[in-house]
N, C-alpha and C. Protein backbone atom coordinates (compact mmCIF):
# COMPACT_ATOMS: atom_id res chain seq x y z
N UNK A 1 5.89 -18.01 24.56
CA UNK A 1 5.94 -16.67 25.10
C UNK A 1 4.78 -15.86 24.52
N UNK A 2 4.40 -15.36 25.07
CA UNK A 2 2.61 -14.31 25.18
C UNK A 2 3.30 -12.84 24.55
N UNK A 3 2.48 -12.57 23.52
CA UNK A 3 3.29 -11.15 22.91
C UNK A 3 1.77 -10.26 22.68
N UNK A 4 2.03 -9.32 22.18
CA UNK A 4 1.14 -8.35 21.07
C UNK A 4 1.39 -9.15 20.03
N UNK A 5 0.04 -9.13 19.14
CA UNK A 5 -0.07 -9.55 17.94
C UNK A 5 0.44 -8.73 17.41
N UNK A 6 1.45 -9.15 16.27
CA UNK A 6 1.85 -8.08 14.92
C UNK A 6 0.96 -6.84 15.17
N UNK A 7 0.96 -5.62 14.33
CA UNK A 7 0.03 -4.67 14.14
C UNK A 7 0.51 -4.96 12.49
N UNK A 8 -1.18 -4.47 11.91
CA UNK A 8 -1.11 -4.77 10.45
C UNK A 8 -0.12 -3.18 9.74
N UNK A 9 0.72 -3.60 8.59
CA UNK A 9 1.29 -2.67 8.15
C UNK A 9 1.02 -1.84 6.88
N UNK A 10 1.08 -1.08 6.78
CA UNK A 10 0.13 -0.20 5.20
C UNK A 10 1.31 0.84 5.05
N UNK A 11 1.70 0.14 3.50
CA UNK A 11 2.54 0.77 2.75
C UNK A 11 1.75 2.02 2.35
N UNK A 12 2.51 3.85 2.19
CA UNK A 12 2.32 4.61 1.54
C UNK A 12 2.85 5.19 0.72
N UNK A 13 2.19 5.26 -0.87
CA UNK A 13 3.00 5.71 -1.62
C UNK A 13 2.81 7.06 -2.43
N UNK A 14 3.81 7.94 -2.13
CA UNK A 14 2.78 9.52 -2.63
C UNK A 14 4.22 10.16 -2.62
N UNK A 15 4.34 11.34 -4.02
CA UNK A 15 5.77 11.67 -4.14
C UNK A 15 5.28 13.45 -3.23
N UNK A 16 4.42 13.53 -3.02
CA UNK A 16 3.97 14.86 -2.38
C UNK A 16 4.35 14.91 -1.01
N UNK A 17 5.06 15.33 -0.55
CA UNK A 17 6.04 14.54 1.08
C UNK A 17 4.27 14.87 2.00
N UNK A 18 3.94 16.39 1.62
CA UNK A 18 2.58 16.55 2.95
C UNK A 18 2.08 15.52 3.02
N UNK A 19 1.22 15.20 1.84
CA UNK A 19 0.23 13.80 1.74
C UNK A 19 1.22 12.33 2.38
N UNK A 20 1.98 12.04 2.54
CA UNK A 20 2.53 10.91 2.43
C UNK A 20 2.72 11.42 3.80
N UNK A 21 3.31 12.26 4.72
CA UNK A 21 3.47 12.58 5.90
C UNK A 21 1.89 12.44 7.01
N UNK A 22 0.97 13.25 6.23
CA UNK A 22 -0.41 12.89 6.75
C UNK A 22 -0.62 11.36 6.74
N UNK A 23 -0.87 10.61 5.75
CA UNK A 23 -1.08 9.64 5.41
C UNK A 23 -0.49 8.54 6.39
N UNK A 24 0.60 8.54 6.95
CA UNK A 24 1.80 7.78 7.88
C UNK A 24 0.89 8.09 8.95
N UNK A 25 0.97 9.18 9.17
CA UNK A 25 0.36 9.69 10.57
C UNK A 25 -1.01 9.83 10.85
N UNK A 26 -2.19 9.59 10.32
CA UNK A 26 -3.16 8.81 10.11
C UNK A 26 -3.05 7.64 10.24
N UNK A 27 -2.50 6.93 9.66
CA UNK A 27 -2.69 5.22 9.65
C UNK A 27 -1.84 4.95 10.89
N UNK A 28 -0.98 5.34 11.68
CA UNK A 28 -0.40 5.23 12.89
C UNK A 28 -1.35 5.75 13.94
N UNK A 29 -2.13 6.57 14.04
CA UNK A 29 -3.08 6.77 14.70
C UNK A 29 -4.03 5.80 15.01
N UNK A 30 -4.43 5.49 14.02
CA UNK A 30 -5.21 4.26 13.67
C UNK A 30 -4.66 2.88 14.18
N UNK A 31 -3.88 2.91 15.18
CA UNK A 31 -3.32 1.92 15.34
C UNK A 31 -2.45 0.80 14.43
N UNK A 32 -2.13 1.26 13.28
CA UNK A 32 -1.65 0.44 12.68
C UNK A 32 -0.27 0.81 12.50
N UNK A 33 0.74 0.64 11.57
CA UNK A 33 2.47 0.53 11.38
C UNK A 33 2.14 0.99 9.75
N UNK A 34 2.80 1.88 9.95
CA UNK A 34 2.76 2.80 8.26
C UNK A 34 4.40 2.87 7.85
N UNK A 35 4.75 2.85 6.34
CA UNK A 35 6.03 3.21 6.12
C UNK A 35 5.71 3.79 4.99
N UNK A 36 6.34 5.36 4.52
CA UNK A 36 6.22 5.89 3.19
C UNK A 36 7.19 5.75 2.56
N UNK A 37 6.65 5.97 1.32
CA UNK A 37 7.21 5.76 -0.11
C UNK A 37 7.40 7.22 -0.93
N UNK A 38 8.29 7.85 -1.50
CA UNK A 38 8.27 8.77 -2.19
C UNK A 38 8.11 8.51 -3.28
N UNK A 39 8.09 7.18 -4.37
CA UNK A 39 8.21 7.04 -5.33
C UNK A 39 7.72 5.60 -5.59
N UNK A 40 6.95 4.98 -6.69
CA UNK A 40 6.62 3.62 -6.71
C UNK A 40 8.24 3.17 -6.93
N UNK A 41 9.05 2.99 -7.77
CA UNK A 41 10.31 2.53 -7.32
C UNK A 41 11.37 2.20 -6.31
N UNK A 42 11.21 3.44 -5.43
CA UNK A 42 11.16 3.43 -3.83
C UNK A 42 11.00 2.26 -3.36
N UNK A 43 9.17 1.65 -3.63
CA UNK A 43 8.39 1.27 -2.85
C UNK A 43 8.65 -0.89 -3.32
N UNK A 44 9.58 -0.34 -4.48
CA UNK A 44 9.27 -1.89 -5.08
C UNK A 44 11.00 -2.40 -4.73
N UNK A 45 11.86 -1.37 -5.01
CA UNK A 45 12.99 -1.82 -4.18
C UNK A 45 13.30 -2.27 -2.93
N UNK A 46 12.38 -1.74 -2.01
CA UNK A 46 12.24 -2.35 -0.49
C UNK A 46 11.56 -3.71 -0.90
N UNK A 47 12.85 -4.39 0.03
CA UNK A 47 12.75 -6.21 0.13
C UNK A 47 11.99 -6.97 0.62
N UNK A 48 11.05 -6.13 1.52
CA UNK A 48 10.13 -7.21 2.88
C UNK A 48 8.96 -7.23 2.50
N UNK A 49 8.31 -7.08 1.30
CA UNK A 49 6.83 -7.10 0.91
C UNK A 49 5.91 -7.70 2.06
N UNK A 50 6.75 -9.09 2.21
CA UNK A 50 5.69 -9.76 3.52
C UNK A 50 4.99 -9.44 4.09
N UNK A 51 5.63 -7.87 4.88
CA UNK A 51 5.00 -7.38 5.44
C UNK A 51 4.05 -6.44 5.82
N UNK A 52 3.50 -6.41 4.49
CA UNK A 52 2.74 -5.06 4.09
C UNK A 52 1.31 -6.28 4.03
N UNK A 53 -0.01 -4.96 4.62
CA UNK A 53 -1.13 -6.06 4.98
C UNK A 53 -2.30 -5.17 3.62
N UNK A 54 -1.03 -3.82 3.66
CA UNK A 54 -2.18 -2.86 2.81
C UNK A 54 -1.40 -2.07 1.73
N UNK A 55 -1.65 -1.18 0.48
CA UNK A 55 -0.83 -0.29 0.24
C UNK A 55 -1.82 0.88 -0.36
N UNK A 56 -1.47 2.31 0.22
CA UNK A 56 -2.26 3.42 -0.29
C UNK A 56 -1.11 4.23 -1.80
N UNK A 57 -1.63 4.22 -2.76
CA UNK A 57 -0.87 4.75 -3.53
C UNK A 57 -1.49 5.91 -4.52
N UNK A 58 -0.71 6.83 -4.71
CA UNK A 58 -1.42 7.67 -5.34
C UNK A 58 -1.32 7.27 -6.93
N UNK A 59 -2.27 7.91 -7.74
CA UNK A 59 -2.05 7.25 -8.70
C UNK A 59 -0.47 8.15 -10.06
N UNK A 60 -0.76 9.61 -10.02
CA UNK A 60 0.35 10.13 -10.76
C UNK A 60 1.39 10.72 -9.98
N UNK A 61 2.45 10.34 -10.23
CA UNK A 61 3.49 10.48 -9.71
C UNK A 61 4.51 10.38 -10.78
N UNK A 62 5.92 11.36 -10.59
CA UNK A 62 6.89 11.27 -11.95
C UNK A 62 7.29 9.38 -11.60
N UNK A 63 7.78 9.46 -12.89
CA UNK A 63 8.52 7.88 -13.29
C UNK A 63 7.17 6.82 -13.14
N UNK A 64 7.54 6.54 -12.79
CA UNK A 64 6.22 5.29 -12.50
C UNK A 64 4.82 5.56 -11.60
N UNK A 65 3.40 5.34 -12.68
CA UNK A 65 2.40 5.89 -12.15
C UNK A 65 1.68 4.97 -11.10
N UNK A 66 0.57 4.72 -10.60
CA UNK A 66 0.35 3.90 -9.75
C UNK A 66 -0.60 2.78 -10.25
N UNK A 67 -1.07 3.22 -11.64
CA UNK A 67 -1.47 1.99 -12.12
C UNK A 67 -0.48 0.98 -12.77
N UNK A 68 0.91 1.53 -12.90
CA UNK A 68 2.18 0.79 -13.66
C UNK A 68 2.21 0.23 -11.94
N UNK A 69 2.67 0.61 -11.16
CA UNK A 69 2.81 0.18 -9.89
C UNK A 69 1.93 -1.28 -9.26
N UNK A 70 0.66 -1.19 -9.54
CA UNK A 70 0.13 -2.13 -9.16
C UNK A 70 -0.21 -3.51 -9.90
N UNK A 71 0.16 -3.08 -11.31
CA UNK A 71 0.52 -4.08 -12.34
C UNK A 71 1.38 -4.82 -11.93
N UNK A 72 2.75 -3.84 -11.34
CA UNK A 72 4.13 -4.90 -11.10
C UNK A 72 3.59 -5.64 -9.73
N UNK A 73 3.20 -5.29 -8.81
CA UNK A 73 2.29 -5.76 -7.60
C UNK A 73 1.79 -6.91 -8.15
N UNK A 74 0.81 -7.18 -9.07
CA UNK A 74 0.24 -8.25 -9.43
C UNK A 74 0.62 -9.24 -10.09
N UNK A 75 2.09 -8.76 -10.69
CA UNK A 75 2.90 -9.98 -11.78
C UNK A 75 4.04 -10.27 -10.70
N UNK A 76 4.43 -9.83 -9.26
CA UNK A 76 4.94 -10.79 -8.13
C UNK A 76 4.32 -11.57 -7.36
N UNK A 77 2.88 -11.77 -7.80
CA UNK A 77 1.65 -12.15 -7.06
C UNK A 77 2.07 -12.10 -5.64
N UNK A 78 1.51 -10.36 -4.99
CA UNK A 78 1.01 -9.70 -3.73
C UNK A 78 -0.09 -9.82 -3.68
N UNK A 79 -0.07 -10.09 -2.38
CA UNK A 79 -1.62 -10.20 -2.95
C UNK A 79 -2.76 -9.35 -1.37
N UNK A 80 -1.90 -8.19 -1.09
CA UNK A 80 -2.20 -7.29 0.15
C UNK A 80 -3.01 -6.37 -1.20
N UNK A 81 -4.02 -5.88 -0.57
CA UNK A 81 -5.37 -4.73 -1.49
C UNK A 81 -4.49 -3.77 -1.59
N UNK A 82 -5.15 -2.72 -2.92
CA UNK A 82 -4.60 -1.61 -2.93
C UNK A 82 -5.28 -0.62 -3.28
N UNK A 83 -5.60 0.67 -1.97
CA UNK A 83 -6.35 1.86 -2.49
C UNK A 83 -5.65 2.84 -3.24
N UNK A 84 -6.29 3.07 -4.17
CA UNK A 84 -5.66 4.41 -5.30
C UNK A 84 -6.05 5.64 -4.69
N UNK A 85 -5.35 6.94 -5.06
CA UNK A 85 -5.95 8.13 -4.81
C UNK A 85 -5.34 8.67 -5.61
N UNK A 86 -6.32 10.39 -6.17
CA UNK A 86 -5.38 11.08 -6.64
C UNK A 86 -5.98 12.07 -6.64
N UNK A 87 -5.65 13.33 -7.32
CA UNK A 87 -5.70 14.42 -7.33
C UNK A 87 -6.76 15.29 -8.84
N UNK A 88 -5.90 14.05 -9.80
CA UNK A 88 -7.06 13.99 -11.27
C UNK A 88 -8.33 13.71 -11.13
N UNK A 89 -8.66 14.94 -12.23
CA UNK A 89 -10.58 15.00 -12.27
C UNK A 89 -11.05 14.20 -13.82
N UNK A 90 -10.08 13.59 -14.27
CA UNK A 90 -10.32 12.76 -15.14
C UNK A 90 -11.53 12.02 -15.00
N UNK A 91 -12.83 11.39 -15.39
CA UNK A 91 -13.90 11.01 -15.13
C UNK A 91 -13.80 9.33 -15.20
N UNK A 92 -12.78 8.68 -15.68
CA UNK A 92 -12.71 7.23 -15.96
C UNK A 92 -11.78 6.58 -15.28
N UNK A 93 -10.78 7.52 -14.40
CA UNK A 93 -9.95 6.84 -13.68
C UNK A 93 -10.73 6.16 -12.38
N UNK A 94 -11.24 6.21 -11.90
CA UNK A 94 -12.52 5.44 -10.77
C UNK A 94 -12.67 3.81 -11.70
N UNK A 95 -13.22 4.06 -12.80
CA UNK A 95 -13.38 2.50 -13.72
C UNK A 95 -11.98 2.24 -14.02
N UNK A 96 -11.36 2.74 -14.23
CA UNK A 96 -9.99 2.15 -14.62
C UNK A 96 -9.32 1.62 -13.19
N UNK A 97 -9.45 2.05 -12.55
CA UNK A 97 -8.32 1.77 -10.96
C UNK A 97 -9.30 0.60 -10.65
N UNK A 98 -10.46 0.69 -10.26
CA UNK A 98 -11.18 -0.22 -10.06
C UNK A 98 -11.16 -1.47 -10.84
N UNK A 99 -11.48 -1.43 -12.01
CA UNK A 99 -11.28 -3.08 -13.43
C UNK A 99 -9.64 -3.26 -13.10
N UNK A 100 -8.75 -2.63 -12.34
CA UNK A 100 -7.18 -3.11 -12.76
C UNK A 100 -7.14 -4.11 -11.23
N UNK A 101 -8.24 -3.57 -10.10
CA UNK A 101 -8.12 -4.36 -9.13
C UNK A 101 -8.17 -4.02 -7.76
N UNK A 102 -8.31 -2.42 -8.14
CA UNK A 102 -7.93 -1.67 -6.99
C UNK A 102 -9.09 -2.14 -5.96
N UNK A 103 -8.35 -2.44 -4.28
CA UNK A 103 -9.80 -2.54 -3.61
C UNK A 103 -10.63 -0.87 -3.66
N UNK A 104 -9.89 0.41 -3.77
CA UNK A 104 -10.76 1.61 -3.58
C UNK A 104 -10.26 2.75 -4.07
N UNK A 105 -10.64 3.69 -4.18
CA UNK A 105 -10.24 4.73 -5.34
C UNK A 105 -11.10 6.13 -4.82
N UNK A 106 -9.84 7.06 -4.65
CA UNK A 106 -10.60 8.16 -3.63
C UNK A 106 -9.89 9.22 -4.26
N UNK A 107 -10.61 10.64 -4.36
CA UNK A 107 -9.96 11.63 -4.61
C UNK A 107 -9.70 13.08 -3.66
N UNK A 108 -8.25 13.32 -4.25
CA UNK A 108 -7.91 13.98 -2.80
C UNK A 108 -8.69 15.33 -3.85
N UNK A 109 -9.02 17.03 -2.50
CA UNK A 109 -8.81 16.29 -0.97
C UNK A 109 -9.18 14.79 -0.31
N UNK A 110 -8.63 14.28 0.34
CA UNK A 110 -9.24 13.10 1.16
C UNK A 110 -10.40 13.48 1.84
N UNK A 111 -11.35 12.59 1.65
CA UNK A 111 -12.34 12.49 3.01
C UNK A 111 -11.89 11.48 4.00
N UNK A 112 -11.73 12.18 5.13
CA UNK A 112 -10.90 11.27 5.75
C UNK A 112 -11.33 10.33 6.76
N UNK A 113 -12.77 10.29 6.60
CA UNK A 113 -13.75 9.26 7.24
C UNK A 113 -13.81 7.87 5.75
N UNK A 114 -13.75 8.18 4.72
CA UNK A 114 -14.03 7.38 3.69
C UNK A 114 -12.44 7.15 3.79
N UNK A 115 -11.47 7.14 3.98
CA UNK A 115 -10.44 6.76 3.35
C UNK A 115 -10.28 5.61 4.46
N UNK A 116 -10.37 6.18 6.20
CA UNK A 116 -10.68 4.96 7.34
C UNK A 116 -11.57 3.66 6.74
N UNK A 117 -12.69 4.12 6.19
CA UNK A 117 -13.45 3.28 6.50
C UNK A 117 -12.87 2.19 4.90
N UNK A 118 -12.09 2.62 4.30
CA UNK A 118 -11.48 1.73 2.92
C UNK A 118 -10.63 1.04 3.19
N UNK A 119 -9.46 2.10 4.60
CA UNK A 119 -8.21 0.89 5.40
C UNK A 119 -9.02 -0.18 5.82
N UNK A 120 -10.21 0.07 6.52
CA UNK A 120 -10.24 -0.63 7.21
C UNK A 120 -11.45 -2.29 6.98
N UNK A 121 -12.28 -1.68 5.44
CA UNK A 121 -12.36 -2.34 4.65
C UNK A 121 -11.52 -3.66 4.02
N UNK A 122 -10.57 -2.95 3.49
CA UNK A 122 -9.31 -3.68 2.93
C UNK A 122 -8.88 -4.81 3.67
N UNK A 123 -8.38 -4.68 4.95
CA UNK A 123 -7.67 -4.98 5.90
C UNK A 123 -9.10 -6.43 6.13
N UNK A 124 -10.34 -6.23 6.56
CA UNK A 124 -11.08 -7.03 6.47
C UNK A 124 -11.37 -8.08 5.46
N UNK A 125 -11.05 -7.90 4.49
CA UNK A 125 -11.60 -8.71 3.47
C UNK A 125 -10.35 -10.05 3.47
């Protein structure tokens, strides 16, 4: 039987509901299947990892930050990319998100031509 191919899916994770609401609705635009996350815990209790092709996560968030987040990501060996973002003007988080693995690392505001062109980066590689 002849179908639509899957559409690729990109987890979002951001405890800021606007950003995480934009973020959904962007990447659904984009033709792709978005599901948000309010919380990295949220995001690690949901069972279907499978199906995630991407994940956007911000990096501070209460309880678990998004570099604790992508640690646990990497000790279930996932192995879907993951862009960081955040809001901190900290000067070393770019080298830090990056050496932990991140495919990309953006600070909000978003540019929201650079953040496309990182989904869609990701998704390529």
């Amino acid at each position: 039987m002849l179908g639509h191919p899957p559409r690729e899916v990109i987890s979002i994770v951001d405890d800021d509901d606007a950003v995480r609401e934009m973020l959904v609705s962007l990447t659904r635009s984009l033709g792709y299947d978005a599901l948000g996350f309010s919380s990295a815990e949220e995001f690690l209790a949901y069972a279907d990892f499978g199906r995630f092709s991407c994940a956007i996560t911000d990096i501070q968030m209460p309880g678990m930050n998004g570099f604790e987040l992508h640690k646990r990501l990497r000790q279930r060996d996932e192995g879907f990319p993951v862009i960081m973002i955040t809001a901190l003007t900290e000067p070393d988080l770019e080298r830090k998100a990056m050496s932990s693995g991140a495919t990309a690392f953006l600070r909000k505001p978003l540019d929201i031509e650079m953040l496309v062109g990182c989904i869609e980066k990701a998704l390529a590689d």
